[in-house]
C-alpha atoms as a PDB file:
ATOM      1  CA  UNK A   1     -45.026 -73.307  -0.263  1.00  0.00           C
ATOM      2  CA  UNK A   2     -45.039 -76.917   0.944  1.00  0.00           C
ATOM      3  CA  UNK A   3     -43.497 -77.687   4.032  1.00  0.00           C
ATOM      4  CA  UNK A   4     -39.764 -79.633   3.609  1.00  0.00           C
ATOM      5  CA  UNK A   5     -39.382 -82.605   6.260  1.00  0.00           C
ATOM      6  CA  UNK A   6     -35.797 -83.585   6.933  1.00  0.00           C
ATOM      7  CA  UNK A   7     -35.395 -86.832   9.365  1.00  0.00           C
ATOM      8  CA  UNK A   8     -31.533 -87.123  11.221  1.00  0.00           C
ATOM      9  CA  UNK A   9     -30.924 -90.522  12.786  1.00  0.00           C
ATOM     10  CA  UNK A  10     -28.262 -90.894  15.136  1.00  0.00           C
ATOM     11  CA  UNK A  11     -27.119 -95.057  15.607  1.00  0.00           C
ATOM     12  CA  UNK A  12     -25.415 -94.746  18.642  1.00  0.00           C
ATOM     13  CA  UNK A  13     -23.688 -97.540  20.433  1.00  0.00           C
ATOM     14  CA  UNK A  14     -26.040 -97.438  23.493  1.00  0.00           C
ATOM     15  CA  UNK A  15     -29.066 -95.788  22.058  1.00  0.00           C
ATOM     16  CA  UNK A  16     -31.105 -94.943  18.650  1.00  0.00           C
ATOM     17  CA  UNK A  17     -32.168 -91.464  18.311  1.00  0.00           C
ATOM     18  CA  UNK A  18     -34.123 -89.724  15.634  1.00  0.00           C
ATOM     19  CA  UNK A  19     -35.203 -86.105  14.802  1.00  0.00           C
ATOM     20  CA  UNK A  20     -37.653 -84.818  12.422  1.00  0.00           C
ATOM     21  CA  UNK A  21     -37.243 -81.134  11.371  1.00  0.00           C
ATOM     22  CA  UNK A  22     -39.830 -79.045   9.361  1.00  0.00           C
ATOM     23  CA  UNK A  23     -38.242 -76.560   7.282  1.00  0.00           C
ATOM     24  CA  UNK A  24     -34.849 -77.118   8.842  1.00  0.00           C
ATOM     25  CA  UNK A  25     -36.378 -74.590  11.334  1.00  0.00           C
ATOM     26  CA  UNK A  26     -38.952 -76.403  13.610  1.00  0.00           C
ATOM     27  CA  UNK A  27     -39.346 -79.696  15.462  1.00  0.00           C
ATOM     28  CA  UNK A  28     -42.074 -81.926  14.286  1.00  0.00           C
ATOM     29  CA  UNK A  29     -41.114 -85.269  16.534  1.00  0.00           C
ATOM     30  CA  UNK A  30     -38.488 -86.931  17.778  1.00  0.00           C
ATOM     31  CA  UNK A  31     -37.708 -90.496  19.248  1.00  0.00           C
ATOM     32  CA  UNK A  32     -35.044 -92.187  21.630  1.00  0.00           C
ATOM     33  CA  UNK A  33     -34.587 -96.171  21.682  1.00  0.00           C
ATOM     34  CA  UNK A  34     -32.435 -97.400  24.800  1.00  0.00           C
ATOM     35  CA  UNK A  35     -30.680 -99.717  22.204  1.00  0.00           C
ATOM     36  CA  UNK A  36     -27.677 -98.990  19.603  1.00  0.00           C
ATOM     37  CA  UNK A  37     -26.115-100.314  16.395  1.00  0.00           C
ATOM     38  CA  UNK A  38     -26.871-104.075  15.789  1.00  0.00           C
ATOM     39  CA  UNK A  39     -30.415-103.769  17.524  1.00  0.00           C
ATOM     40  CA  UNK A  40     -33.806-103.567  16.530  1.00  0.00           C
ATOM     41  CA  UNK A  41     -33.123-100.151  17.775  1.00  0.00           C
ATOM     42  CA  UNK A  42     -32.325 -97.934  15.054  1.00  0.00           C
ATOM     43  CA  UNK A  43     -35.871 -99.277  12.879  1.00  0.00           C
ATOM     44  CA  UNK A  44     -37.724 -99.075  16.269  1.00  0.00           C
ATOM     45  CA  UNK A  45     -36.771 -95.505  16.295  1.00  0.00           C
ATOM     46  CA  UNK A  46     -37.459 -95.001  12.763  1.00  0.00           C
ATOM     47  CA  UNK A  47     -40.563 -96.518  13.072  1.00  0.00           C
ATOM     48  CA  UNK A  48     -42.014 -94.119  16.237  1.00  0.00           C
ATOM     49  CA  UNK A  49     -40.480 -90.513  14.416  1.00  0.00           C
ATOM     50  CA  UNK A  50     -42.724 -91.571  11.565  1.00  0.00           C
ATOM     51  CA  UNK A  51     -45.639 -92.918  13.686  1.00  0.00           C
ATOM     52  CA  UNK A  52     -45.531 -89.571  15.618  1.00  0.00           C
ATOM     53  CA  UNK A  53     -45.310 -87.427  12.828  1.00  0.00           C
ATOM     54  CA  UNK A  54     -47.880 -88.957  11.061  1.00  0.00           C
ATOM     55  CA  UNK A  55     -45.845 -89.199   7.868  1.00  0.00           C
ATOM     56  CA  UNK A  56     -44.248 -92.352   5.807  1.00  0.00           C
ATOM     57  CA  UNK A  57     -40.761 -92.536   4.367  1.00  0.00           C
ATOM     58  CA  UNK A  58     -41.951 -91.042   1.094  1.00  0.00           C
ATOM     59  CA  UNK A  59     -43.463 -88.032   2.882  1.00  0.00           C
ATOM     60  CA  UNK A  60     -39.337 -86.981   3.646  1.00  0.00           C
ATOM     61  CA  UNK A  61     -37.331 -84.931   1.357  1.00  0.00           C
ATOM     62  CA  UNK A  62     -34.060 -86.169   2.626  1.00  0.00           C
ATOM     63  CA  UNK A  63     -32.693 -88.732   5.674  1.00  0.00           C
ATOM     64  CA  UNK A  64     -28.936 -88.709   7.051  1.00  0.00           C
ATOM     65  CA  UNK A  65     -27.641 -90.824   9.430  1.00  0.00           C
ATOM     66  CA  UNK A  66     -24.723 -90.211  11.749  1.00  0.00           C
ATOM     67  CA  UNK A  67     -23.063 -91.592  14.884  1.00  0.00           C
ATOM     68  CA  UNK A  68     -21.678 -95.284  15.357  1.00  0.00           C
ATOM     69  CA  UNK A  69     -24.195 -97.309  13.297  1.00  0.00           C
ATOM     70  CA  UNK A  70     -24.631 -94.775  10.531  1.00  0.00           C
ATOM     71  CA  UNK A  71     -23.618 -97.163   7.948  1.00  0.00           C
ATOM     72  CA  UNK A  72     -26.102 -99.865   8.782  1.00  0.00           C
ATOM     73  CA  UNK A  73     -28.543 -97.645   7.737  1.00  0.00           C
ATOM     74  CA  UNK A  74     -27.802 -97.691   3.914  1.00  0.00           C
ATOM     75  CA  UNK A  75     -30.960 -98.136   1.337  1.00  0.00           C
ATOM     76  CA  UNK A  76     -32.962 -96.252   3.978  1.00  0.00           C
ATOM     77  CA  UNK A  77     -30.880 -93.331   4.403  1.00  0.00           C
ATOM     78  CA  UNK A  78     -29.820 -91.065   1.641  1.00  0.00           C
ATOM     79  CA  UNK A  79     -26.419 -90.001   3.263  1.00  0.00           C
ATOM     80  CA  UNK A  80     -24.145 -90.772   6.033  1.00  0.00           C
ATOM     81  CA  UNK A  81     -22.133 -87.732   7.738  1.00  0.00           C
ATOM     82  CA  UNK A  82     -19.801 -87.945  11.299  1.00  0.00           C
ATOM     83  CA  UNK A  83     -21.515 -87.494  14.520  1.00  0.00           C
ATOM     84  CA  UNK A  84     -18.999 -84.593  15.246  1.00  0.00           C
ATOM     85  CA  UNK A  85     -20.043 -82.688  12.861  1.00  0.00           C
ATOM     86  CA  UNK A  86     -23.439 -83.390  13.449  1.00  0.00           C
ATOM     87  CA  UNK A  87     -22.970 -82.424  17.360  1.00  0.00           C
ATOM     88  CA  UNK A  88     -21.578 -79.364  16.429  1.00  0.00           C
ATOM     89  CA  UNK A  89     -24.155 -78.100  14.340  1.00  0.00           C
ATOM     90  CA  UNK A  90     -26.951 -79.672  16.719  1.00  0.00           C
ATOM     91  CA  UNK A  91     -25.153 -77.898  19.215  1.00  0.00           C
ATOM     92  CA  UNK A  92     -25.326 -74.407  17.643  1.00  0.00           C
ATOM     93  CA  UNK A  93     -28.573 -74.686  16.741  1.00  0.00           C
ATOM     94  CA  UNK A  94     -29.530 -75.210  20.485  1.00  0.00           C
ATOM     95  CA  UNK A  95     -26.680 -72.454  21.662  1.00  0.00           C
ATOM     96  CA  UNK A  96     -25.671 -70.547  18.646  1.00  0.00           C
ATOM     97  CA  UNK A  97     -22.470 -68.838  20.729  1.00  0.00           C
ATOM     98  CA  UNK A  98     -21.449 -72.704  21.418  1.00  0.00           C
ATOM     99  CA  UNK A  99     -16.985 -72.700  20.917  1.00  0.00           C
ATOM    100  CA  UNK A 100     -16.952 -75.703  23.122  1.00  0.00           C
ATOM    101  CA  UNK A 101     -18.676 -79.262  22.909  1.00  0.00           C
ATOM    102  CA  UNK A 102     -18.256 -82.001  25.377  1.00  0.00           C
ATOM    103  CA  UNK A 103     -20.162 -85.228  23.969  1.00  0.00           C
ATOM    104  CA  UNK A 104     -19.985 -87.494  26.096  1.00  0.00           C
ATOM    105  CA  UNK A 105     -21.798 -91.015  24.666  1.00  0.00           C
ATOM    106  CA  UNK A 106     -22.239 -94.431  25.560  1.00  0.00           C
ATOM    107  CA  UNK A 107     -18.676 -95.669  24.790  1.00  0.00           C
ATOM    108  CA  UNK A 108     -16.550 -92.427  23.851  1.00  0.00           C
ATOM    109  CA  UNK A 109     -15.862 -88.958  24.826  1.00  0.00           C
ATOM    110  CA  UNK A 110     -15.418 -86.366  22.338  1.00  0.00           C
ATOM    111  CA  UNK A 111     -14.505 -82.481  22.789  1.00  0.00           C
ATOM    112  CA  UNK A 112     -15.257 -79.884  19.605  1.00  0.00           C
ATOM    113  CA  UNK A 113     -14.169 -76.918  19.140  1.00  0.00           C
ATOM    114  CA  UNK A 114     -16.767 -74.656  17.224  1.00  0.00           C
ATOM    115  CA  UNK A 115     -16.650 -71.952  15.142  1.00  0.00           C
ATOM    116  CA  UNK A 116     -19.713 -70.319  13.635  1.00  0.00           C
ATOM    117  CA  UNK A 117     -21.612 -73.500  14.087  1.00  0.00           C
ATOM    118  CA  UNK A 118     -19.092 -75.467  11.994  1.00  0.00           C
ATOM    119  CA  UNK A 119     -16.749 -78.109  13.689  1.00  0.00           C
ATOM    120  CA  UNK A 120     -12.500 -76.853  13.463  1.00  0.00           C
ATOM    121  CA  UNK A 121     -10.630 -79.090  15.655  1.00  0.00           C
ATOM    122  CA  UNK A 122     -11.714 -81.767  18.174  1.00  0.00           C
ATOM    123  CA  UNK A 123     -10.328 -84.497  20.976  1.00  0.00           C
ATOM    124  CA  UNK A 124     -11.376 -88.200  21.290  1.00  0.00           C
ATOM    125  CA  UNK A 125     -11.105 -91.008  23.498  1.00  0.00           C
ATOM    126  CA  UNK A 126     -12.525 -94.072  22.125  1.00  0.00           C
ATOM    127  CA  UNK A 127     -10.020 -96.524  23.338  1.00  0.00           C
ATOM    128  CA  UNK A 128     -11.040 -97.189  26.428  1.00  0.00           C
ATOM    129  CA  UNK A 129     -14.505 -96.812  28.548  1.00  0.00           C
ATOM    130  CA  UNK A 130     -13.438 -94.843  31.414  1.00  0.00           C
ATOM    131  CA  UNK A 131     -15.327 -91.378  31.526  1.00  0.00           C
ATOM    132  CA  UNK A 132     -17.757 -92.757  28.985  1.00  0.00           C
ATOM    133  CA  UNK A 133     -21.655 -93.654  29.795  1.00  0.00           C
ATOM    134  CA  UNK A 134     -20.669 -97.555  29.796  1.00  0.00           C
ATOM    135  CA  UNK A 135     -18.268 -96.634  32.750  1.00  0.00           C
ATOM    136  CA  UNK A 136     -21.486 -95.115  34.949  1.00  0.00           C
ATOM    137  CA  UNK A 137     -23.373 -98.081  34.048  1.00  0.00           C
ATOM    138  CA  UNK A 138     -20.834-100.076  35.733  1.00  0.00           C
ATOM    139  CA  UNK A 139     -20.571 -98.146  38.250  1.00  0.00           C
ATOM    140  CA  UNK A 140     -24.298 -98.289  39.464  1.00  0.00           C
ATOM    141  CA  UNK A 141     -24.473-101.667  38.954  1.00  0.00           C
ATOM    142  CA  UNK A 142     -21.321-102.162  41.404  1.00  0.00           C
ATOM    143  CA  UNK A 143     -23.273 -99.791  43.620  1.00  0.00           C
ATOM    144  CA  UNK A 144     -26.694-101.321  43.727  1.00  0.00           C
ATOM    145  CA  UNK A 145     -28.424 -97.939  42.160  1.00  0.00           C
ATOM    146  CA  UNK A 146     -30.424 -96.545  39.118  1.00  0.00           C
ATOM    147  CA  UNK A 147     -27.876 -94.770  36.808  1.00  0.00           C
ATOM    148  CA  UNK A 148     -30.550 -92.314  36.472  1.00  0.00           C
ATOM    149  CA  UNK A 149     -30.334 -91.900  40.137  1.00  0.00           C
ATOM    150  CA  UNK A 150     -26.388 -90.919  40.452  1.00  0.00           C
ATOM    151  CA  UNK A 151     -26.645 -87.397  39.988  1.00  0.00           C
ATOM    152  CA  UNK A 152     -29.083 -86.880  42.870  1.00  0.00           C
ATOM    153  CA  UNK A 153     -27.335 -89.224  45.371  1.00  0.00           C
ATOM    154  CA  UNK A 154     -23.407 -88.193  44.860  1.00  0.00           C
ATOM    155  CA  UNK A 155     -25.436 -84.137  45.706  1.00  0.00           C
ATOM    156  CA  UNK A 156     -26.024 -85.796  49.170  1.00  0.00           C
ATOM    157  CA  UNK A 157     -21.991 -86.623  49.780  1.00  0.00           C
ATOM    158  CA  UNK A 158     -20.468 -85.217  52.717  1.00  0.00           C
ATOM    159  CA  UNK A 159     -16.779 -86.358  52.827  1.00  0.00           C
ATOM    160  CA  UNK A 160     -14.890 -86.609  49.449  1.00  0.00           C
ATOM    161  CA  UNK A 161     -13.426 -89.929  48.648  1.00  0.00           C
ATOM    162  CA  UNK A 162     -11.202 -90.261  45.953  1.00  0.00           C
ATOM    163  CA  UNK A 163     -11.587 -93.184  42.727  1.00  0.00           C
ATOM    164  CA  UNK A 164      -8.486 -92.631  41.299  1.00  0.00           C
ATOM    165  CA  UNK A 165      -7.991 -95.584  39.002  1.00  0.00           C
ATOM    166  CA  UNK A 166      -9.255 -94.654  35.130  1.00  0.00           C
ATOM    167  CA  UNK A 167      -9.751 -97.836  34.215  1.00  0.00           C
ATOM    168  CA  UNK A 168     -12.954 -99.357  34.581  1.00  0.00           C
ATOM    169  CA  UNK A 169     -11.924-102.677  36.158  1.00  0.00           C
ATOM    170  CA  UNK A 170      -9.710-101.156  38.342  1.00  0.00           C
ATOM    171  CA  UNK A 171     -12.183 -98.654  39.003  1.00  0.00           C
ATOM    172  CA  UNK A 172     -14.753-101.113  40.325  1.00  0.00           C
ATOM    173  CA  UNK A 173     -12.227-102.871  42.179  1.00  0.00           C
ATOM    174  CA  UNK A 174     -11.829 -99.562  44.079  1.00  0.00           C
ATOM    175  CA  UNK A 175     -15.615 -99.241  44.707  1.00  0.00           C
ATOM    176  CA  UNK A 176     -16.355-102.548  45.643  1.00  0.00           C
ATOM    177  CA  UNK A 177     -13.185-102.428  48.690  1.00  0.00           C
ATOM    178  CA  UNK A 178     -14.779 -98.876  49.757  1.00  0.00           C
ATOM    179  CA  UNK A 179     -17.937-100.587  49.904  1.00  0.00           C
ATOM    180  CA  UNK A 180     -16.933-103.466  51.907  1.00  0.00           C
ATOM    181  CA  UNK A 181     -15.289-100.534  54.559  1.00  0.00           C
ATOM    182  CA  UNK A 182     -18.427 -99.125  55.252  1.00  0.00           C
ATOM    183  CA  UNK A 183     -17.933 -96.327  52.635  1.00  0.00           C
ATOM    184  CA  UNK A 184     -21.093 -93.865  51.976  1.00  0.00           C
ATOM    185  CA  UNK A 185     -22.707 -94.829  48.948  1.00  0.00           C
ATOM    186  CA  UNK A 186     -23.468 -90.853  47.653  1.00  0.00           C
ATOM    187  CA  UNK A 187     -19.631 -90.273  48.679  1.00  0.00           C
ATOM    188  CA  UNK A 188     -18.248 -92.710  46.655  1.00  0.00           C
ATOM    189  CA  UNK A 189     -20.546 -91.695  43.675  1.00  0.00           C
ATOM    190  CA  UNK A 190     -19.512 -87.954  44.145  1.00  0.00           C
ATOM    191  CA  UNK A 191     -15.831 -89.523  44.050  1.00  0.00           C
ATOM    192  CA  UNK A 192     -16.892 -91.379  40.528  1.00  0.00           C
ATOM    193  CA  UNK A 193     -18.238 -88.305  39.378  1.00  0.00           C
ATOM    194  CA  UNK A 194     -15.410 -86.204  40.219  1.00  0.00           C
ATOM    195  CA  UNK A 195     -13.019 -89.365  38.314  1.00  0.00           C
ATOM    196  CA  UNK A 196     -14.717 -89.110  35.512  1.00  0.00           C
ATOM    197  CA  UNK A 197     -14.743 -84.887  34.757  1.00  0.00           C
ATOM    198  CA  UNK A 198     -10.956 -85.336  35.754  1.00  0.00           C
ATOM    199  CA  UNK A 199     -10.437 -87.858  32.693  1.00  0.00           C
ATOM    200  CA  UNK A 200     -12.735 -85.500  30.402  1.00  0.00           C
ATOM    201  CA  UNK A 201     -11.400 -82.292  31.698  1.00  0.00           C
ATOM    202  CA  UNK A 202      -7.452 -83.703  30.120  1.00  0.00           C
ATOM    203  CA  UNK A 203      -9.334 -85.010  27.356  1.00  0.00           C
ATOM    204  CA  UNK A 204     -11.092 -80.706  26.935  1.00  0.00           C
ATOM    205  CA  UNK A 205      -7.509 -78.949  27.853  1.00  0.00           C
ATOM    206  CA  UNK A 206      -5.739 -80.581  24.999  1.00  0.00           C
ATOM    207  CA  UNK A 207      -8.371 -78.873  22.320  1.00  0.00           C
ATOM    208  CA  UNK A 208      -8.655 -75.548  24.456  1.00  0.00           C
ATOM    209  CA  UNK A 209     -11.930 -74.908  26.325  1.00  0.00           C
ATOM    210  CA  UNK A 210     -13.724 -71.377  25.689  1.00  0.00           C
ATOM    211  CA  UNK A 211     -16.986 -70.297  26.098  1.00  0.00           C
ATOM    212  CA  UNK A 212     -19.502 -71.170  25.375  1.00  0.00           C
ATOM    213  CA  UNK A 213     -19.195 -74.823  26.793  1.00  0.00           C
ATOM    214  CA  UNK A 214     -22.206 -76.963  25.949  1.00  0.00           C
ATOM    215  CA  UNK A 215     -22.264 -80.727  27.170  1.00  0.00           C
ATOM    216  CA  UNK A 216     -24.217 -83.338  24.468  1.00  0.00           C
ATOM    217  CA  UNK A 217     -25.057 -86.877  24.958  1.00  0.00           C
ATOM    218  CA  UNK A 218     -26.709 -88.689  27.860  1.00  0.00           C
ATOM    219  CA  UNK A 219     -24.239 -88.343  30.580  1.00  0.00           C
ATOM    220  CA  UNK A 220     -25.221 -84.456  30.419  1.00  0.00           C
ATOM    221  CA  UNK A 221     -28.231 -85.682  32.302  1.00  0.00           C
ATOM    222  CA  UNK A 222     -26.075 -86.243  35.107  1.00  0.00           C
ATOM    223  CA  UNK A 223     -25.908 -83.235  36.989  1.00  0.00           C
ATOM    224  CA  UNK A 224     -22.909 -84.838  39.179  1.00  0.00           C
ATOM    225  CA  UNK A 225     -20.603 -84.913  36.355  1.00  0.00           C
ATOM    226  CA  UNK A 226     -22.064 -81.785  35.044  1.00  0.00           C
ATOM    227  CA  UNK A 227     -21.211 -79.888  38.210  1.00  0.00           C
ATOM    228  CA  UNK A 228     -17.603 -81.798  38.417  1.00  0.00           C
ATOM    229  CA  UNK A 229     -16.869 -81.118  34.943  1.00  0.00           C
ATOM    230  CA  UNK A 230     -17.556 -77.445  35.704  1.00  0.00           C
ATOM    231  CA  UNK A 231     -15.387 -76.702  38.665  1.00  0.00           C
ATOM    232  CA  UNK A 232     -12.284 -78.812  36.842  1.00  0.00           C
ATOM    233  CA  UNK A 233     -13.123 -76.976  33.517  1.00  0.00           C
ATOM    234  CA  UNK A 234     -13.855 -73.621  35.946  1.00  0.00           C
ATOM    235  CA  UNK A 235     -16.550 -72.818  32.623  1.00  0.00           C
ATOM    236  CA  UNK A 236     -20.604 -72.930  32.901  1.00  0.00           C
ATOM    237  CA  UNK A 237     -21.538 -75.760  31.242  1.00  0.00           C
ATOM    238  CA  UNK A 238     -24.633 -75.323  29.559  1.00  0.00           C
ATOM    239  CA  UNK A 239     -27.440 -78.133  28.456  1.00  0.00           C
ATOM    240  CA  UNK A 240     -30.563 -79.022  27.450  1.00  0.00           C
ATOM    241  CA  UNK A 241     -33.005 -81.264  27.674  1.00  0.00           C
ATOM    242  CA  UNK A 242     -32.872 -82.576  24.251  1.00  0.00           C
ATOM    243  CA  UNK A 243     -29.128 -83.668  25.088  1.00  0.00           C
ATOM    244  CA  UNK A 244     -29.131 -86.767  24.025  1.00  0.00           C
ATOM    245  CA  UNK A 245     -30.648 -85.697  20.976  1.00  0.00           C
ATOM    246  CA  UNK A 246     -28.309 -83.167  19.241  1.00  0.00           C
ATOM    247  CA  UNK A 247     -26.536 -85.502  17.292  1.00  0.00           C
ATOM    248  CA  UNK A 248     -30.099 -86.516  15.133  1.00  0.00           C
ATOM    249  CA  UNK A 249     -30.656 -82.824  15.085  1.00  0.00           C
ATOM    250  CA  UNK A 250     -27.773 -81.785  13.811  1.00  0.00           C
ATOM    251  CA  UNK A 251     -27.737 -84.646  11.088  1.00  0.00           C
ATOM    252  CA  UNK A 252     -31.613 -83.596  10.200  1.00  0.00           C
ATOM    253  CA  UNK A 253     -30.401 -79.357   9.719  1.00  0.00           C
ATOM    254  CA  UNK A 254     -27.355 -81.303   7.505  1.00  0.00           C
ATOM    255  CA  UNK A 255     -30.019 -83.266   5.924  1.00  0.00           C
ATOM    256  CA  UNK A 256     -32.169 -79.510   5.407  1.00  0.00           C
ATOM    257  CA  UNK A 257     -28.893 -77.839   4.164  1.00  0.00           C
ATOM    258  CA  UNK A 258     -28.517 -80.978   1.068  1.00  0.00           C
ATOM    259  CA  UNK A 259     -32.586 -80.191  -0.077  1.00  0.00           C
ATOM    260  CA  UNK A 260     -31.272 -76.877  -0.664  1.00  0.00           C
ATOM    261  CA  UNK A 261     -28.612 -77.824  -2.723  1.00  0.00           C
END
């Protein structure tokens, strides 16, 4: 039988990320471009799935796009679908007991609730960049530090410090006067980190949080927030290191599920 390939593109606002599935069951290659929606991200991205596959457009039963940009993507793509949907099903596929999803992305924070792989109720903030990936960007800029590098240095805190304004401006205000009082850099990250699960962990109470709790998108690299999410949620949180790609995966099973049809 020949093999079916399935490609799911997720256009986020901060990054481009595609999966290619074989079969709906294995992956062939995937790609992440540190640029969103309105870049040359999205066709870069395209452009080094198909390169490492070794296969052209023509070679791919079916494409969906999801996430922010989704719709730029018409012509190329045969169907558009909702990133939480997509996260939820990328999500089970990677942790098929997953109830809970915390997504937290560039610019939003979602929480799913799952049921047999299939989205039933979720929670978003979108109206405002605390909590969000944009907010830690800030943050470490403010700070002088790699974003990549927050997890690692709020582990070394020894004294908590509270941030307790959720907005971002105030929020830097509030870093930038601990700062100038001789405030511990990793303390005052530990503080963001623990600001930020307090914001999500409101946002996760309102849907209901039961296990399993799985954490998408690339904040779930952070192991700061990871660990503060858990002791506000008081729930493992489980990830994995294709977080950031979930939503392309679950838009390239989607994608599977419509050759199929």
């Amino acid at each position: 039988m020949e093999t079916i390939y399935t490609l799911g593109i997720d256009i986020g606002s901060t990054a481009s990320k595609c999966v290619m599935l074989a079969d709906g069951k294995e992956i062939v290659a995937k790609s992440l471009i540190a640029v969103g929606a309105g870049t040359s991200g999205p066709q870069r991205a395209i452009d080094a799935v198909l390169e490492a596959a070794g296969k052209t457009r023509e070679q791919i039963a079916f494409v969906l796009a999801t996430g922010y940009g989704r719709n730029s993507l018409e012509g190329f793509a045969d169907h558009q679908m909702s990133e939480l949907s997509c996260h939820a099903r990328g999500a089970a596929f990677l942790f098929p007991q997953v109830r809970t999803v915390v997504d937290i992305g560039g610019q939003d924070v979602k929480i799913l609730r799952v049921e047999n792989g299939a989205m039933t109720n979720f929670q978003m903030n979108d109206k405002c960049a605390a909590g969000t990936g944009r907010f830690l960007d800030v943050m470490a800029r403010v700070l002088e530090v790699d974003v990549n590098d927050l997890g690692t240095l709020g582990a070394k805190s020894t004294k908590e410090v509270a941030i307790s304004s959720t907005c971002t401006v105030f929020a830097e205000s509030e870093v930038i006067s601990q700062l100038a009082q001789g405030t511990d850099k990793c303390d005052i990250i530990n503080g963001i980190h623990k600001s930020v699960a307090g914001r999500v962990a409101g946002l996760a109470h309102r849907v209901g949080v039961q296990d399993d709790v799985v954490m998408t998108g690339g904040v779930a690299q952070n192991s700061g927030v990871v660990n503060a999410l858990q002791e506000q949620l008081g729930h493992t949180i489980h990830t994995s290191p294709l977080t950031q790609y979930v939503g392309a995966l679950g838009a390239a099973l989607f994608a599977y599920k419509k050759c199929n049809k």
